[in-house]
Protein backbone atom coordinates (compact mmCIF):
# COMPACT_ATOMS: atom_id res chain seq x y z
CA UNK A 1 14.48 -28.72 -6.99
CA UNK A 2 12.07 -25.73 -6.59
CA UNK A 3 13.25 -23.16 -4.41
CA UNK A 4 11.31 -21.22 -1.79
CA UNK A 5 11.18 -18.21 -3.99
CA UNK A 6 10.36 -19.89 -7.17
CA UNK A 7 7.24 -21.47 -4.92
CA UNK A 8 6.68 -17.98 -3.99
CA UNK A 9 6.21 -16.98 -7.74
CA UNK A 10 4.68 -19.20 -9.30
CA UNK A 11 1.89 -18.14 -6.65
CA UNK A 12 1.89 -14.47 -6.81
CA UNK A 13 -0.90 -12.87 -7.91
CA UNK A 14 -0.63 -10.54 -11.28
CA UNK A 15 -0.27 -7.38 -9.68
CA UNK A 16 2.86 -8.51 -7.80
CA UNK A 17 4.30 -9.97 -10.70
CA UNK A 18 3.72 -6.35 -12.49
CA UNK A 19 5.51 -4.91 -9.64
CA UNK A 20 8.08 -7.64 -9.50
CA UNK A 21 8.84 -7.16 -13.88
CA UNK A 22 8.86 -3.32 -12.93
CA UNK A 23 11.60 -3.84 -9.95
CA UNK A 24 13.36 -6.65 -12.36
CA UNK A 25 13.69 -4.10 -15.21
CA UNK A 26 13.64 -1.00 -14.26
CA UNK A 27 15.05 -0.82 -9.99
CA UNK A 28 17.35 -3.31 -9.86
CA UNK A 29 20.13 -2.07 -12.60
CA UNK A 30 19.75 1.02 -11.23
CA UNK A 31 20.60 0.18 -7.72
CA UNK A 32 24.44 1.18 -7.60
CA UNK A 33 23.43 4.78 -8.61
CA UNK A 34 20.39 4.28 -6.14
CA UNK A 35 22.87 3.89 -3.05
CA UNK A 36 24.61 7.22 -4.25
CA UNK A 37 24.90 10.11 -2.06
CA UNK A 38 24.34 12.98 -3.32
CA UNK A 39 20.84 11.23 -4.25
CA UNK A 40 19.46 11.51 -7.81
CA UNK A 41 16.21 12.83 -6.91
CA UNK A 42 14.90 12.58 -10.15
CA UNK A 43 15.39 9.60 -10.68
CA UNK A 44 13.88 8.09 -7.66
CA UNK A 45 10.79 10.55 -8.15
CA UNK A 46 10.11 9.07 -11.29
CA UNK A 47 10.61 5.13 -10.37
CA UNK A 48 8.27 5.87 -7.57
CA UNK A 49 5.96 7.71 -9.96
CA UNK A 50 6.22 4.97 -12.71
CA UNK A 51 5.19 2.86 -9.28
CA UNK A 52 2.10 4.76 -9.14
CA UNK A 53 1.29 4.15 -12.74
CA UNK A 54 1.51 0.05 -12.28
CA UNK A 55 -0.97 0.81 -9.75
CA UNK A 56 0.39 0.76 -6.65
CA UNK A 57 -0.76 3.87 -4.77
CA UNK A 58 -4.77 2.95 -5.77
CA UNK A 59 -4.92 -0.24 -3.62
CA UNK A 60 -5.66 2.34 -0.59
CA UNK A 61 -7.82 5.00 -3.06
CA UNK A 62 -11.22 4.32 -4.18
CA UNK A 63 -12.45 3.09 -7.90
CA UNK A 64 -14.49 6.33 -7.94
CA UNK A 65 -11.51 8.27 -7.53
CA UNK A 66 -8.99 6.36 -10.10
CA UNK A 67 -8.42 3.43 -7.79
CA UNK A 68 -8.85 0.15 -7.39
CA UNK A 69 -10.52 -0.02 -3.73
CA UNK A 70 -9.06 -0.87 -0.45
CA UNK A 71 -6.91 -4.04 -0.85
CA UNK A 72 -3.85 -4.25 1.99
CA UNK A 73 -2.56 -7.35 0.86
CA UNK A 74 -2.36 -6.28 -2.82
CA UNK A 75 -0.93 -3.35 -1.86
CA UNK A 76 2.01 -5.03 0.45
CA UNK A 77 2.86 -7.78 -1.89
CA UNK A 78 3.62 -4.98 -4.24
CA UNK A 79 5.78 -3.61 -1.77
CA UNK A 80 7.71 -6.87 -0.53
CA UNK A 81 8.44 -6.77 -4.82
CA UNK A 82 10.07 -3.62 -4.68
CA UNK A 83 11.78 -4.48 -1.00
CA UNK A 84 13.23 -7.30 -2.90
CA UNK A 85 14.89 -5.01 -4.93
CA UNK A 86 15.52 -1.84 -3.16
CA UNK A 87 14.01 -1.70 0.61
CA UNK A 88 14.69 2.12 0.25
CA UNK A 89 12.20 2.84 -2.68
CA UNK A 90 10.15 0.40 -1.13
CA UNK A 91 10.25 2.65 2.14
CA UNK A 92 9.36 5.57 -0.16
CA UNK A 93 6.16 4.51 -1.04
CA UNK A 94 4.45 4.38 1.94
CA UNK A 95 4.19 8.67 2.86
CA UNK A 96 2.21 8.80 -0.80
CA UNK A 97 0.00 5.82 0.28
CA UNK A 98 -0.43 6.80 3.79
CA UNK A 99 -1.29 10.40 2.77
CA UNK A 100 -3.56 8.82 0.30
CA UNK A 101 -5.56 6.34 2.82
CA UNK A 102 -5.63 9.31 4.89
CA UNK A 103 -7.53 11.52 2.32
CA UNK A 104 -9.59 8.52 1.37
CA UNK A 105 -10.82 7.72 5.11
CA UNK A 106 -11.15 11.30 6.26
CA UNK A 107 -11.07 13.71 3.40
CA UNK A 108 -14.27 16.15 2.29
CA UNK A 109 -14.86 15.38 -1.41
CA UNK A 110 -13.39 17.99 -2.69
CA UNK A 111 -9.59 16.87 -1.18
CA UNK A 112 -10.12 13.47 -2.42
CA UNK A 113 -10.70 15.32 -5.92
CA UNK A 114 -7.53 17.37 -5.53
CA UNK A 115 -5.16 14.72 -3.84
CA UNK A 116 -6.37 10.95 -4.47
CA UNK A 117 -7.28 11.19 -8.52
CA UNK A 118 -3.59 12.70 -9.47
CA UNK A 119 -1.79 10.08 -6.92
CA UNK A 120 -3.51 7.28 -8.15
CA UNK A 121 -2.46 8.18 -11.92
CA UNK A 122 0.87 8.06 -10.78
CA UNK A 123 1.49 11.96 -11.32
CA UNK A 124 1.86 12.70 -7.74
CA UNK A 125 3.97 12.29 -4.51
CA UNK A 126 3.10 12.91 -1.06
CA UNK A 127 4.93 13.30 1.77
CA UNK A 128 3.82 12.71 5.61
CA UNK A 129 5.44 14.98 8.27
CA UNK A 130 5.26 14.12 12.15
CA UNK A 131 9.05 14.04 13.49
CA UNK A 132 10.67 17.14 14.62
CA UNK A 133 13.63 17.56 15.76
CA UNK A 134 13.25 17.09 19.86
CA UNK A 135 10.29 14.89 19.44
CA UNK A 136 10.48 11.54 17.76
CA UNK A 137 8.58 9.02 18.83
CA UNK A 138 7.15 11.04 20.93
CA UNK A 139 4.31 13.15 19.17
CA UNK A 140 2.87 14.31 22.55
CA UNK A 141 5.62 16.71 22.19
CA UNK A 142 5.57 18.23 18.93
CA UNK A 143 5.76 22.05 18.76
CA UNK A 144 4.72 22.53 15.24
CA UNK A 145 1.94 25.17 15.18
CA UNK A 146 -1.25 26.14 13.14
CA UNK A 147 -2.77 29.63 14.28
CA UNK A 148 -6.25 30.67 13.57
CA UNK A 149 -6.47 33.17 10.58
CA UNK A 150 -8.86 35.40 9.15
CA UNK A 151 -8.20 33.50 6.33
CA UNK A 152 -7.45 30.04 7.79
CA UNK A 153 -4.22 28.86 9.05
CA UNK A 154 -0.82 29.36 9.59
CA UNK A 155 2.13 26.88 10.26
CA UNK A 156 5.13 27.30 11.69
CA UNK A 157 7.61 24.60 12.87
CA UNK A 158 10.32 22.56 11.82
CA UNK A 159 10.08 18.48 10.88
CA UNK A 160 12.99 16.80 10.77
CA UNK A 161 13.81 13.00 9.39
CA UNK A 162 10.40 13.63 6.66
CA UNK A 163 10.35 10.65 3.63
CA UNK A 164 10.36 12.67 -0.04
CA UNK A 165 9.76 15.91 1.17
CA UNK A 166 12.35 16.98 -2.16
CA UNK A 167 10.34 15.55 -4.47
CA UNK A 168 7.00 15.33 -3.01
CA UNK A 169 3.68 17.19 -4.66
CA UNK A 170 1.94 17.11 -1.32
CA UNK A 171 2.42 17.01 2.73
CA UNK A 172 0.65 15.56 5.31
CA UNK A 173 1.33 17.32 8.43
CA UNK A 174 0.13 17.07 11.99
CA UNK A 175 0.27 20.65 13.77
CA UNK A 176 -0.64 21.49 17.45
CA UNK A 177 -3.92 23.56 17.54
CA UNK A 178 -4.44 23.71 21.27
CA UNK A 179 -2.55 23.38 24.18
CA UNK A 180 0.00 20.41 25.76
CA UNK A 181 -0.78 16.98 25.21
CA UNK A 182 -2.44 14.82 22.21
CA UNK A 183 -6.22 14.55 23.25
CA UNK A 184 -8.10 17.17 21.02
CA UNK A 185 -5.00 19.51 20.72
CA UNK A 186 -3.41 18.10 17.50
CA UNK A 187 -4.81 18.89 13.73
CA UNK A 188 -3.55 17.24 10.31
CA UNK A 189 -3.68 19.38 7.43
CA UNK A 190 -3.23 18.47 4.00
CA UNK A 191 -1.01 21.10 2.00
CA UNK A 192 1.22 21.59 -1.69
CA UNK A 193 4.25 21.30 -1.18
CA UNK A 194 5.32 24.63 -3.49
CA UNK A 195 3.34 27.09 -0.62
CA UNK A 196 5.33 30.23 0.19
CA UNK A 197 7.27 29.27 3.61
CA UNK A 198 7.57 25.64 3.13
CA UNK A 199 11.64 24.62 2.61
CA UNK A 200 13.37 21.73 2.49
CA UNK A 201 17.09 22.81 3.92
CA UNK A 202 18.66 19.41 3.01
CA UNK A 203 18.06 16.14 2.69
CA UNK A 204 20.22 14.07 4.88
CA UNK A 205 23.02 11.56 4.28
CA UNK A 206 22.41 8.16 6.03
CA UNK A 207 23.63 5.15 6.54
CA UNK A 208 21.33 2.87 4.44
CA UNK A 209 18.07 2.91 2.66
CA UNK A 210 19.66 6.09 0.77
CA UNK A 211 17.14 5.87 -2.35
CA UNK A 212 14.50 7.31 -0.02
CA UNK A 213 15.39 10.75 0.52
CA UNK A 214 15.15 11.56 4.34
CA UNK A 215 15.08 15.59 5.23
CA UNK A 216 14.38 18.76 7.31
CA UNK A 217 11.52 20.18 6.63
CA UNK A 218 10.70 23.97 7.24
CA UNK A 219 7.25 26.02 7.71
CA UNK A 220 7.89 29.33 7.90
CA UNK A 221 4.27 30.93 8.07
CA UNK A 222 2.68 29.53 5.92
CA UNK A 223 -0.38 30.24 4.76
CA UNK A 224 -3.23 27.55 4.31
CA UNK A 225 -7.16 27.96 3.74
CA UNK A 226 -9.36 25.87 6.39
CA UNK A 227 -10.21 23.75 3.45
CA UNK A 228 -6.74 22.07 3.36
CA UNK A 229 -7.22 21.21 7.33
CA UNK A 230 -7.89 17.17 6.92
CA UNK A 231 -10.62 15.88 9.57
CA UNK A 232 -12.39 17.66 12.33
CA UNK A 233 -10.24 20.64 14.52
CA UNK A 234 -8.54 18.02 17.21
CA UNK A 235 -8.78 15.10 15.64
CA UNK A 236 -4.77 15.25 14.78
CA UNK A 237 -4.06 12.11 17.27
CA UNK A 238 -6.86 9.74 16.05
CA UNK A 239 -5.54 10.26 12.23
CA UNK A 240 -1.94 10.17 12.97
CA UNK A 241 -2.31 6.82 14.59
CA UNK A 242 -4.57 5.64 11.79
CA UNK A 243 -1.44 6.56 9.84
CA UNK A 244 0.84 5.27 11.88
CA UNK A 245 -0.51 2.08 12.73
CA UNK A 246 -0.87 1.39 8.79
CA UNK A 247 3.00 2.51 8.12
CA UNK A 248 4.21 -0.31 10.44
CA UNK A 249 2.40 -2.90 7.93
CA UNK A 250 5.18 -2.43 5.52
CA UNK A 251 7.92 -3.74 7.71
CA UNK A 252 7.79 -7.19 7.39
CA UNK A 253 6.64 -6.42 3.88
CA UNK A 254 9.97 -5.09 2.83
CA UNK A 255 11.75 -7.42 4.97
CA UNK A 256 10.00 -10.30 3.51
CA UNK A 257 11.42 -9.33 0.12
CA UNK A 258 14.73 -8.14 1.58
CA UNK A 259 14.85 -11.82 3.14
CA UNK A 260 14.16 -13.55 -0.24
CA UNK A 261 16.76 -11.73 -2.14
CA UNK A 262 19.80 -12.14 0.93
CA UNK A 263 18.23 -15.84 0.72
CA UNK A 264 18.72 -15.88 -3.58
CA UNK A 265 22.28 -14.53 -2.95
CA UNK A 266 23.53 -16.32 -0.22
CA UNK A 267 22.46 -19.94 -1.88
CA UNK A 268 24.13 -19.32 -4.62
CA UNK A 269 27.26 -17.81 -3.08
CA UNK A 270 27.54 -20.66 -0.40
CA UNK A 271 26.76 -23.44 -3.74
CA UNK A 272 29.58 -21.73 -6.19
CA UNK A 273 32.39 -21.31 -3.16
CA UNK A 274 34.58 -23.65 -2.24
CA UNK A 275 36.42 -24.16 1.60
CA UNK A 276 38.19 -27.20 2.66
CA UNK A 277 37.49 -28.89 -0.32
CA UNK A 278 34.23 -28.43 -0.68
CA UNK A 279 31.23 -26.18 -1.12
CA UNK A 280 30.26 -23.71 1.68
CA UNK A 281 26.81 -24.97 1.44
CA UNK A 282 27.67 -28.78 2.05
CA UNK A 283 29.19 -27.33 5.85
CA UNK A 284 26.77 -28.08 8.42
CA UNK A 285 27.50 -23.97 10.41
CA UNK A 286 26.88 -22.34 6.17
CA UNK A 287 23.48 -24.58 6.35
CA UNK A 288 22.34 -23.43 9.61
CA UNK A 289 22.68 -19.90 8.09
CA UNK A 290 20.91 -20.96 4.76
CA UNK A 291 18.03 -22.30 7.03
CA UNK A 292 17.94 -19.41 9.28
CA UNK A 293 17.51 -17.09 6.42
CA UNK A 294 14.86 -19.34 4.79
CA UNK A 295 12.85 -19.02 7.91
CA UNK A 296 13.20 -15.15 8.27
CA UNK A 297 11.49 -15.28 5.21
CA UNK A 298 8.62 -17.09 5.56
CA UNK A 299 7.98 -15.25 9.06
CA UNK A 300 7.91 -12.34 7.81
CA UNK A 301 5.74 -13.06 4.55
CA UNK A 302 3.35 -14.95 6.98
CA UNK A 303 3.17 -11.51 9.20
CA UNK A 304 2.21 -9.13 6.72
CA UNK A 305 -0.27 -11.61 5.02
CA UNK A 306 -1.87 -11.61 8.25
CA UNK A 307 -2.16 -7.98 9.19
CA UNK A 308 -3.23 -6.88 5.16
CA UNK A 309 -5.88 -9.89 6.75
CA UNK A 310 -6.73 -8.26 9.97
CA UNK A 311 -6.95 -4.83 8.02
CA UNK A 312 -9.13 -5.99 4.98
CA UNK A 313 -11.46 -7.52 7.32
CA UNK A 314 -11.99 -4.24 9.31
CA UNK A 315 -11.04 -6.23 12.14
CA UNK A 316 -8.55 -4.66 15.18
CA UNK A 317 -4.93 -4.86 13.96
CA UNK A 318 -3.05 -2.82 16.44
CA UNK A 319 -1.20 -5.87 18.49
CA UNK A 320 -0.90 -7.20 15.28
CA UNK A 321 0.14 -4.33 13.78
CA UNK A 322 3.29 -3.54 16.31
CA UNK A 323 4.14 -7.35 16.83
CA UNK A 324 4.92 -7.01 13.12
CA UNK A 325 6.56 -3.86 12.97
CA UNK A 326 8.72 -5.07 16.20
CA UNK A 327 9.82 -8.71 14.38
CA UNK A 328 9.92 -7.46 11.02
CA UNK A 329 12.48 -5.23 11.93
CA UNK A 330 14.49 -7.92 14.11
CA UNK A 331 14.48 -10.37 11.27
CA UNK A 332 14.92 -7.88 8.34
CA UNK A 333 18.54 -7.09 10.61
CA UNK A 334 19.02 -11.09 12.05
CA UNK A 335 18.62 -12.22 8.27
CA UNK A 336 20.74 -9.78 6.83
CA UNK A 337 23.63 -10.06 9.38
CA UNK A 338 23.88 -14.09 8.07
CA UNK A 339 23.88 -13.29 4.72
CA UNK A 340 27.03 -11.25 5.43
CA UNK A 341 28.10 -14.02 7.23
CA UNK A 342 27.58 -16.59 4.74
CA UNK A 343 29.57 -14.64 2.19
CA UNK A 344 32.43 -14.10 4.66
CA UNK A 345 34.98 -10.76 3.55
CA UNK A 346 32.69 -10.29 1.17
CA UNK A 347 30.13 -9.62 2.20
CA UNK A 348 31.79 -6.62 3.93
CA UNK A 349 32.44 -4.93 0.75
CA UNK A 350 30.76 -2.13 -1.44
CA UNK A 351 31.01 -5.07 -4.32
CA UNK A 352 28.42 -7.28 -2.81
CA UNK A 353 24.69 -6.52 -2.37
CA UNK A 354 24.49 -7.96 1.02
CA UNK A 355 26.78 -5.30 2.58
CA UNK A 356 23.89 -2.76 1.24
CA UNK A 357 21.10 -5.35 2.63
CA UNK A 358 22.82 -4.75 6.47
CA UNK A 359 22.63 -1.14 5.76
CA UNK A 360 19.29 -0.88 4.96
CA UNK A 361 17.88 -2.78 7.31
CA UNK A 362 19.41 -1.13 10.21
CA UNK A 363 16.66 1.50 10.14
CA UNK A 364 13.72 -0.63 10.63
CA UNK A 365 14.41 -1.22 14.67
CA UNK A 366 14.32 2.84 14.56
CA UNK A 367 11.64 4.38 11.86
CA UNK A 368 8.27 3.90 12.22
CA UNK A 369 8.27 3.83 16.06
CA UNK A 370 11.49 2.12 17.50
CA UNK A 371 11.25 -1.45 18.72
CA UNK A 372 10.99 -0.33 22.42
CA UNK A 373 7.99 1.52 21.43
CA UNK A 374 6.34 -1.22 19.71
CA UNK A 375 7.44 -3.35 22.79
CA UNK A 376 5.18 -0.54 24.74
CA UNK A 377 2.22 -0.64 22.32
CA UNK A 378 2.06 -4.43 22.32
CA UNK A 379 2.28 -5.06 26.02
CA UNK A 380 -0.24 -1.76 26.89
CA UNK A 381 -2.82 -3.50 24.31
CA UNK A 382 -2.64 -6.91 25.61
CA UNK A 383 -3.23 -6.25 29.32
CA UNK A 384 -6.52 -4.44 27.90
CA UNK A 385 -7.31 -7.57 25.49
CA UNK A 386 -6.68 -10.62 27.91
CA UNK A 387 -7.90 -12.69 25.43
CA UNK A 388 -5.74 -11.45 22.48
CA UNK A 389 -3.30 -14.86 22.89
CA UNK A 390 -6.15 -17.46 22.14
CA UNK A 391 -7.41 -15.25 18.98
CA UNK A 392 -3.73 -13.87 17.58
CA UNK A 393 -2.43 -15.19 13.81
CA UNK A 394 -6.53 -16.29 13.63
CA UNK A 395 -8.66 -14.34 10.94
């Protein structure tokens, strides 16, 4: 009988199967030394650099500048590949392709030049900096500063929870310019990461998704011409929420292939154990499970598909966008949760992938925008679109 993921393959198109030999071959042996703390940052630079090379990082970039044009869904059934494997390399991606579809959308020609042709060759990493310390999802409240310079700029602040910044090339980074608030006060720059003043004090130790290196990030005046200052002065908020908004597209991406894999390894766990004299997956409670997962996965798959829709339309995505950041991220941690179930003890041990599945999946109610904040977004958005509910899942 044909599984749900062997339907699922047989279907993919060839770029996902690149990325899905690439996370076969090269990720997946690798992921023991992967969930190691301290991290191996060299390694994990150059998987997601290899990544680059398949051509991952041009499905946001331009053909003109080494890409292969605009294509979301491309793009996130690359990632649900590599979330099959490891969610946190998979979670690593997106600062390099969110600093890239930044430079591509609002970039002079001279930055896409410098930043899009050596990220979509794969020789690059970026980085995208908006957290600080007191000020999570809350960017209203960032404190990070760029001055006016005879020269340019200069930034001072402190980032904290910032994806690669120990083995990124490049940072994004979103810097107050003007007073309180977001309107017309905020500025994005785009910077190398080896600039006098710019320190990475540590990369922290987490819980899960430990093959993406999470850190505090330090700018100690640093020095910057205008021409690395991305967009218009004040135009910080509308680009960070471009950014943001296209960061919470790879939820259910990676929790689609998170879902298939706890799906792969529960089955066959629940088919080769035996309990009361027969298998686990012949007991009605183990089935439920099995068919709870199963679902998971096709929710999610069906989510992202949708959005990468909404997206490569150029149609409005921002309901869309949250609703699948907010039950991504509830079924990425439901699905995971039964697959621990399903494989009883254990599944509560370092010896069993699931255990690491639960762990990584934890983050995705938090990252990104927590779940109350998408909850916020969604509900804001639909009392302005009354007539979102009669158009929603509808391209």
């Amino acid at each position: 009988m044909t599984t749900l993921a062997e339907t699922h393959q047989s279907t993919a198109s060839p770029f996902a199967e690149t990325i899905r030999r690439f996370t076969a071959e090269k990720v997946i042996p690798r992921n023991h030394e992967l969930d190691q703390h301290p991290q191996d940052m060299g390694l994990i630079r150059e998987l997601l650099l290899e990544a680059g090379r398949l051509g991952l990082y041009g499905a946001v970039i331009p053909e003109e500048y080494g890409g292969t044009g605009p294509n979301s869904l491309a793009l996130h059934e690359g990632i649900e590949e590599l979330g099959y494997g490891n969610a946190g390399l998979a979670m690593s991606l997106m600062p390099t392709y969110l600093l890239a579809r930044a430079v591509a959308l609002h970039g002079s020609a001279d930055q896409k030049t410098r930043w899009l042709v050596p990220i979509a060759e794969g020789s690059s990493i970026g980085s995208w900096a908006v957290t600080e310390p007191h000020a999570g999802s809350d960017v209203a409240s960032i404190t990070t500063k760029a001055e006016r310079t005879a020269n340019g700029w200069r930034l001072n602040g402190r980032k904290m929870f910032i994806t690669n910044a120990t083995i990124a090339d490049c940072l994004l980074v979103l810097a107050r310019t003007g007073g309180p608030g977001i309107r017309e006060t905020l500025t994005t720059f785009v910077i190398p990461m080896d600039l006098p003043g710019i320190s990475v004090p540590r990369a922290i130790e987490k819980m899960g998704l430990r093959s993406s290196p999470t850190c505090e990030l330090v700018l100690d005046d640093v020095e910057v011409p205008d021409s690395d200052r991305l967009g218009p002065v004040g135009h910080g908020w509308q680009i960070g929420m471009d950014v943001l908004d296209y960061e919470r597209l790879a939820i259910p991406a990676i929790a689609a292939g998170m879902c298939t894999r706890a799906l792969e390894l529960s089955t066959k766990y629940a088919a080769d154990r035996t309990a009361f004299g027969k298998p686990l997956d012949k007991h009605g409670p183990v089935q439920g499970m099995l068919a709870d997962i199963a679902c998971g996965l096709l929710e999610c798959r069906l989510l992202y598909r949708h959005i990468a829709g909404l997206v490569d339309a150029e149609r409005p995505a921002i309901i869309d966008g949250s609703v699948g950041k907010l039950v991504g991220a509830r079924l990425a941690n439901a699905v995971s949760s039964l697959a621990v179930q399903v494989h009883g003890g254990y599944g509560y041990t370092r010896e069993y992938e699931v255990e690491r599945l639960y762990r990584d999946a934890r983050l995705f109610t938090i990252g990104g925008g927590t779940s109350e904040i998408q909850q916020k977004i969604i509900a804001e958005h639909v009392g302005r679109a009354p007539g979102w509910g009669r158009r929603a899942a509808l391209l």
